[in-house]
Protein backbone atom coordinates (compact mmCIF):
# COMPACT_ATOMS: atom_id res chain seq x y z
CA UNK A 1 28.73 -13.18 -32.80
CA UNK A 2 25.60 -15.25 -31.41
CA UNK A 3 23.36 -15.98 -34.54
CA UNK A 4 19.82 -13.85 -34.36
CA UNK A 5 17.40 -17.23 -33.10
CA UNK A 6 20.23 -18.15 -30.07
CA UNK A 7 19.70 -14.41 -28.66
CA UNK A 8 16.30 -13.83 -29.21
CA UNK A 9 15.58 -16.63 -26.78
CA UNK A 10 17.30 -15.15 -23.39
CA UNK A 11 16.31 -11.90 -24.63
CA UNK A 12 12.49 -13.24 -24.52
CA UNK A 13 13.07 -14.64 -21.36
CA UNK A 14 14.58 -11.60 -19.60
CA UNK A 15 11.55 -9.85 -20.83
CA UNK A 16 8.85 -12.43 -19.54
CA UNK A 17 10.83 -12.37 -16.08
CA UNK A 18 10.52 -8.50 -15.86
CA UNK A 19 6.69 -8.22 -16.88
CA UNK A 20 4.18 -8.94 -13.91
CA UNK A 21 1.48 -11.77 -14.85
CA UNK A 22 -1.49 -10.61 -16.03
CA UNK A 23 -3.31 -10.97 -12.34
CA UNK A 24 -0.77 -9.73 -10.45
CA UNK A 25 -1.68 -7.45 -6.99
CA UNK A 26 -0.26 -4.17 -7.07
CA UNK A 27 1.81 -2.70 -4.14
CA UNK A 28 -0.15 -1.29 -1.45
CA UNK A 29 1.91 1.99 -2.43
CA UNK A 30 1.13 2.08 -5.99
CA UNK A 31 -2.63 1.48 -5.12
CA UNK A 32 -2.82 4.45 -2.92
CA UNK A 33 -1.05 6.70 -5.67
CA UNK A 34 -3.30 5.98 -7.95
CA UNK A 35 -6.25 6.05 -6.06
CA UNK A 36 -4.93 9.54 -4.46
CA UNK A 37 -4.44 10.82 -8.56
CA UNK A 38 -8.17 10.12 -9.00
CA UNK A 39 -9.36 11.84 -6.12
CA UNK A 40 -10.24 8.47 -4.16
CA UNK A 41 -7.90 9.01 -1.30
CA UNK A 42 -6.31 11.06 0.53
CA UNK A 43 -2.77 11.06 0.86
CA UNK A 44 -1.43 8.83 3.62
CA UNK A 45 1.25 11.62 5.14
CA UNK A 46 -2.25 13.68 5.70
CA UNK A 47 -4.12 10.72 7.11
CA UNK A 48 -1.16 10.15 9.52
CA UNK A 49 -1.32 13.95 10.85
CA UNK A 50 -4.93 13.83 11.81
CA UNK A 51 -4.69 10.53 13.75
CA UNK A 52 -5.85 10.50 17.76
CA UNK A 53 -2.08 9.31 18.38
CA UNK A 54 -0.94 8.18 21.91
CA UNK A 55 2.19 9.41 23.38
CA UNK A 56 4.87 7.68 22.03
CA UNK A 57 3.03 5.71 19.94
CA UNK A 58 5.30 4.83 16.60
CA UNK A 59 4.12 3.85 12.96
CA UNK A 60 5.27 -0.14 12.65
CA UNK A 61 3.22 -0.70 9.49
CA UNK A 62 0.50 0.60 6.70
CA UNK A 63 -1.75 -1.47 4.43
CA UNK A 64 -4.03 0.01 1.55
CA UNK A 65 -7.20 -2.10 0.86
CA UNK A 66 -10.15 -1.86 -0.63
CA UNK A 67 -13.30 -3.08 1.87
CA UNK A 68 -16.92 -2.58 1.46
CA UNK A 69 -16.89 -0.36 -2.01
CA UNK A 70 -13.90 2.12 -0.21
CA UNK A 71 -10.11 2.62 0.46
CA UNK A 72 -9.12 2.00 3.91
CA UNK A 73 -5.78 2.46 5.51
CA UNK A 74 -4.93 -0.58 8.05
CA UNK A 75 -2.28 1.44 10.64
CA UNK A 76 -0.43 -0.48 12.84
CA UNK A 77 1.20 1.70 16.07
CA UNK A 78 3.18 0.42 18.75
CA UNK A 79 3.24 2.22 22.15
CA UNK A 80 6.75 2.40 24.61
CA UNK A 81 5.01 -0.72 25.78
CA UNK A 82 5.24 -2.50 22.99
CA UNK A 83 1.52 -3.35 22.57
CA UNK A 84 0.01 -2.87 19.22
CA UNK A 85 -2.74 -0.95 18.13
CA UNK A 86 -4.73 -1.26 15.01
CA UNK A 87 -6.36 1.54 13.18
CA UNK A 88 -8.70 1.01 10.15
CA UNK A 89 -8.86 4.33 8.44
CA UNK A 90 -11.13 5.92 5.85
CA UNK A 91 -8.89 6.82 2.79
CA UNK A 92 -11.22 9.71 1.93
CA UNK A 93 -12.19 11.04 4.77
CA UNK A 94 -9.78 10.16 7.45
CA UNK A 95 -12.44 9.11 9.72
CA UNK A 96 -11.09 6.11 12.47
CA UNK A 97 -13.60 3.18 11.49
CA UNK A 98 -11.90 0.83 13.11
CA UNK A 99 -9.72 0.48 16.27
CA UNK A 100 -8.54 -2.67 18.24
């Protein structure tokens, strides 16, 4: 049996490893659950529905950030042609502020 001081050291270890520093960016999901809990957001799955989609355009990739004061949702959609189009969404209101 390991005397108490030789364990508690790779047992303090482990547990700095698995705690985030102090400054440390959230996930874009776990921003946009908690900023859909306090009534910030909307959830993305409804954003998604009322987009002005074209056909065949596919999701390829969401970012949650906040600009100006507000949530946005960056959406990335590729077409059958492979081109790229970029959405910057209102989180609250779903409004398109954005497109390129």
């Amino acid at each position: 049996m390991l005397p108490r001081p030789a364990l508690a050291l790779p047992l303090l270890a482990l547990a700095l490893l698995a705690t985030p520093p102090a400054g440390a960016r959230q996930d874009d999901h776990e921003r946009a659950r908690a900023a859909v809990a306090r009534g910030e957001a909307l959830p993305l799955e409804q954003i998604l529905r009322g987009l002005p989609l074209r056909p065949g355009e596919r999701l390829l990739e969401v970012e949650f950030e906040r600009e100006d004061g507000r949530w946005v949702y960056e959406i990335e959609l590729i077409g059958p042609d492979g081109r790229v189009r970029e959405l910057e969404v209102d989180a609250l209101t779903g409004e398109v502020l954005e497109e390129d």
